[in-house]
N, C-alpha and C. Protein backbone atom coordinates (compact mmCIF):
# COMPACT_ATOMS: atom_id res chain seq x y z
N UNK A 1 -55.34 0.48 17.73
CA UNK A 1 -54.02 0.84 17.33
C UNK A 1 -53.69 0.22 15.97
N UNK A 2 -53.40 0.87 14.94
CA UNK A 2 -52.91 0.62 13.97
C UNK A 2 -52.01 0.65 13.74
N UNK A 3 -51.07 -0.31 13.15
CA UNK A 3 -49.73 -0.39 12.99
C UNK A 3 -49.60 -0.31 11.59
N UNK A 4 -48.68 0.47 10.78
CA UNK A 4 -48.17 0.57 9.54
C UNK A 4 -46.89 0.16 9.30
N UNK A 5 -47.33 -1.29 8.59
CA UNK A 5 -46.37 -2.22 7.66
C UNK A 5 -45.31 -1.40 7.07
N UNK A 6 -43.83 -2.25 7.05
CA UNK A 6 -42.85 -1.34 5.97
C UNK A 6 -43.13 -2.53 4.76
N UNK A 7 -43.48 -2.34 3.43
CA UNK A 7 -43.72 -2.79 2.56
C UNK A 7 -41.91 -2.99 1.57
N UNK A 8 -41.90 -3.76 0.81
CA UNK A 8 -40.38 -3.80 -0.04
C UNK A 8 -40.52 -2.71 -0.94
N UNK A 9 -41.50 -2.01 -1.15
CA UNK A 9 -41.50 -0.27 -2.03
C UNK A 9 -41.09 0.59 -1.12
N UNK A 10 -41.46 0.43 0.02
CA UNK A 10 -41.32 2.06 0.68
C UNK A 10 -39.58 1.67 1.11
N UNK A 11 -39.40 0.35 1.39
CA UNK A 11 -37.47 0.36 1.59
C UNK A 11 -36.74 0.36 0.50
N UNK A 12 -37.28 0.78 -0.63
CA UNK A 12 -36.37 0.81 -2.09
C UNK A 12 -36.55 2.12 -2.46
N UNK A 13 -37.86 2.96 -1.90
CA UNK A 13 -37.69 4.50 -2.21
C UNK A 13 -36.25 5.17 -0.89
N UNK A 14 -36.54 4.67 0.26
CA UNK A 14 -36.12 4.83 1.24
C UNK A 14 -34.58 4.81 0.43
N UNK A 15 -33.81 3.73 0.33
CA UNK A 15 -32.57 3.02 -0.55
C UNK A 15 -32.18 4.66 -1.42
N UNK A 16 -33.25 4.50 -2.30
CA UNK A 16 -32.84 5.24 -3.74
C UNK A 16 -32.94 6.62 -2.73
N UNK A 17 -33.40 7.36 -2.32
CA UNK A 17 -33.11 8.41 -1.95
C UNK A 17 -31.66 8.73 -1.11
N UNK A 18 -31.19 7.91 -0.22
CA UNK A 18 -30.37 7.37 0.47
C UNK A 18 -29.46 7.94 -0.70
N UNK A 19 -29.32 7.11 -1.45
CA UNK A 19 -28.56 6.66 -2.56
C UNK A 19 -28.34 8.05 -3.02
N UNK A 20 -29.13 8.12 -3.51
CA UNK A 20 -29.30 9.93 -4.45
C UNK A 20 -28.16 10.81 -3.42
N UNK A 21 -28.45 11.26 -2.24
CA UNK A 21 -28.14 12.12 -1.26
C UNK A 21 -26.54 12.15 -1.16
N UNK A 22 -26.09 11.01 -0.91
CA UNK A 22 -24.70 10.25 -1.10
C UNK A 22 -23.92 10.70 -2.29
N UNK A 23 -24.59 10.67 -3.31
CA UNK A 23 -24.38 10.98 -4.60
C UNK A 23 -23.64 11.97 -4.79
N UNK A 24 -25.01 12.71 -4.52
CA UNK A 24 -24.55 14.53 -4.33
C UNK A 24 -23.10 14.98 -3.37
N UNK A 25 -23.29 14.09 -2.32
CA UNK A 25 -22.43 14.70 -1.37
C UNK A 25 -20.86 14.41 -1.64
N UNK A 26 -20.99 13.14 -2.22
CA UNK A 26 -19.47 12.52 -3.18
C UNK A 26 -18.91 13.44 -4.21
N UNK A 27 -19.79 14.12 -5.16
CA UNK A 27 -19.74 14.53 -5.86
C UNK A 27 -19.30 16.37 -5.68
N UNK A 28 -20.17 16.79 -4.28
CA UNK A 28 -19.70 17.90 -3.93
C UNK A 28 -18.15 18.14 -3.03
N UNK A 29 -17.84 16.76 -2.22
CA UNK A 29 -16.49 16.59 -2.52
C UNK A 29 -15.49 16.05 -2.93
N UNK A 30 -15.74 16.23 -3.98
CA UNK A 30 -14.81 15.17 -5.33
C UNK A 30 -13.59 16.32 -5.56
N UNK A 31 -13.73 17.77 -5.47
CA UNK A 31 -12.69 18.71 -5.89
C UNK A 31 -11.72 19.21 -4.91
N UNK A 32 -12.37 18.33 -3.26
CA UNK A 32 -11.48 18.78 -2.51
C UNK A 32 -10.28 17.65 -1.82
N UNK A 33 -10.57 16.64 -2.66
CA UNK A 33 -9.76 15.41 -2.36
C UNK A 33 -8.55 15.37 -2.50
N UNK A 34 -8.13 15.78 -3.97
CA UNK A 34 -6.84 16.32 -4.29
C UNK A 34 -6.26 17.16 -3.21
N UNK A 35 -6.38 18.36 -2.71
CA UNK A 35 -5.96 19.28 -2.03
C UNK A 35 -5.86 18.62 -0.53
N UNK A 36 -7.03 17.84 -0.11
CA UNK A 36 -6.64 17.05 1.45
C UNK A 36 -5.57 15.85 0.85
N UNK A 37 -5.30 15.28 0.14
CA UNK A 37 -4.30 14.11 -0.40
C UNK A 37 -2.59 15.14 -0.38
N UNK A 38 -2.57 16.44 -0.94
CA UNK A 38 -1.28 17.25 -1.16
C UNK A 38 -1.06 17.37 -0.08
N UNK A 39 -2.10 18.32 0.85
CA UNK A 39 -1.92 18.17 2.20
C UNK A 39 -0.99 17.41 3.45
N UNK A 40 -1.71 16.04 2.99
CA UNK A 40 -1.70 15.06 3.67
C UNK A 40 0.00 14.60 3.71
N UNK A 41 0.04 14.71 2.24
CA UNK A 41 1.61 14.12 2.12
C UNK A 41 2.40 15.39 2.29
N UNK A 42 2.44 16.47 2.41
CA UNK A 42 3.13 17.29 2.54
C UNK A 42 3.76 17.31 4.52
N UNK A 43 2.72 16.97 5.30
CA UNK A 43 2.63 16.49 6.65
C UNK A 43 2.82 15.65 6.91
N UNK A 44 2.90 14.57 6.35
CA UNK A 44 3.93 13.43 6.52
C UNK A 44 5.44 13.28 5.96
N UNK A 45 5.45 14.32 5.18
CA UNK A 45 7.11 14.61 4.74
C UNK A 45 7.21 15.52 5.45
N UNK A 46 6.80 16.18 6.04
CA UNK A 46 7.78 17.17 7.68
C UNK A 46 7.75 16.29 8.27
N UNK A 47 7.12 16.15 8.64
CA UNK A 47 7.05 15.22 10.42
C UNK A 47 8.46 14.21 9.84
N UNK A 48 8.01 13.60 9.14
CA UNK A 48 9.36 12.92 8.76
C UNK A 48 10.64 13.27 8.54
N UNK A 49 11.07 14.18 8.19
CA UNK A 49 12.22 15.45 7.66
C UNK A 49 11.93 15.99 9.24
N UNK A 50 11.32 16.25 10.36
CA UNK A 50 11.76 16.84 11.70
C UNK A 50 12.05 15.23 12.49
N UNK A 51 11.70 14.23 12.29
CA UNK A 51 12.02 12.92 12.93
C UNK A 51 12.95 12.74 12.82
N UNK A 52 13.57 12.50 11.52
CA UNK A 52 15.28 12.56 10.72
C UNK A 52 15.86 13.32 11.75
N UNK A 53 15.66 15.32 11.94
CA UNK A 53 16.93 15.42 12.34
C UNK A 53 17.25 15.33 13.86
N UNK A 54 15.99 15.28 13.86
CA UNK A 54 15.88 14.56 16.15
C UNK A 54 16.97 13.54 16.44
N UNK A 55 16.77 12.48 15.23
CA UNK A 55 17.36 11.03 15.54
C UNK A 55 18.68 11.48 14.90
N UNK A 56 19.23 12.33 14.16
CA UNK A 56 20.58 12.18 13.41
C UNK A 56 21.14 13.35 14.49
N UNK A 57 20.79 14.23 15.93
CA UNK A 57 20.99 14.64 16.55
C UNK A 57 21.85 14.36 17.87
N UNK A 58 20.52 13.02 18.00
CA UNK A 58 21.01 11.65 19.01
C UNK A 58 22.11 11.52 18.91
N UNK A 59 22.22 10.89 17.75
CA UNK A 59 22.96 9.87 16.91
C UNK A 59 24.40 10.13 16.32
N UNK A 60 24.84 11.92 17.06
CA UNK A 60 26.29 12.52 16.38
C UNK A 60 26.87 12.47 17.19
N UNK A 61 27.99 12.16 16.95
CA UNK A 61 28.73 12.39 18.34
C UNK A 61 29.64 14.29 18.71
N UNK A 62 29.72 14.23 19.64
CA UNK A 62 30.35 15.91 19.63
C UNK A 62 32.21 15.33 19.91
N UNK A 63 32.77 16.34 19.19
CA UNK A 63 34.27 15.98 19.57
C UNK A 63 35.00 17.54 19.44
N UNK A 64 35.38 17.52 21.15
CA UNK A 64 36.28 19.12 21.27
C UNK A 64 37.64 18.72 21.09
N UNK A 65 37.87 19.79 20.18
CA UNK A 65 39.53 20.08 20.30
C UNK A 65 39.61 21.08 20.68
N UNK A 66 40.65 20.79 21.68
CA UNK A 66 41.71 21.44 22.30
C UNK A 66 42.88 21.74 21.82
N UNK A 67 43.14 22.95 22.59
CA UNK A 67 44.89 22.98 21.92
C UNK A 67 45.72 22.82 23.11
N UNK A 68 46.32 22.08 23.38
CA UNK A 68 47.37 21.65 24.07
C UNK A 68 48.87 23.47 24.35
């Protein structure tokens, strides 16, 4: 049985390819970051703006007039 050594070359090609792959993939979504970030805040200003009027709903009081 022969066993094959990991040598400090084959874990620095290993690394740099790693590396490389990452690269690419950062880079292929680098143009969609913006658009998930608009997104993002656009859905946290509803949710927030529908939280508001839940709680300012609670929070009114109702008053009937009558006419005597």
């Amino acid at each position: 049985m022969a066993e094959d050594k990991v040598t400090k070359e084959d874990l620095r090609e290993k690394f740099s390819q790693l590396e490389g792959g990452l690269g690419k993939a950062k880079d292929a979504a680098a143009p969609a970051l913006p658009m998930i970030a608009v997104g993002f805040g656009v859905a946290v200003f509803i949710v927030g703006l529908l939280l508001g009027f839940r709680i300012g709903r609670k929070r009114s009081a109702v008053v009937e007039i009558t006419r005597i």
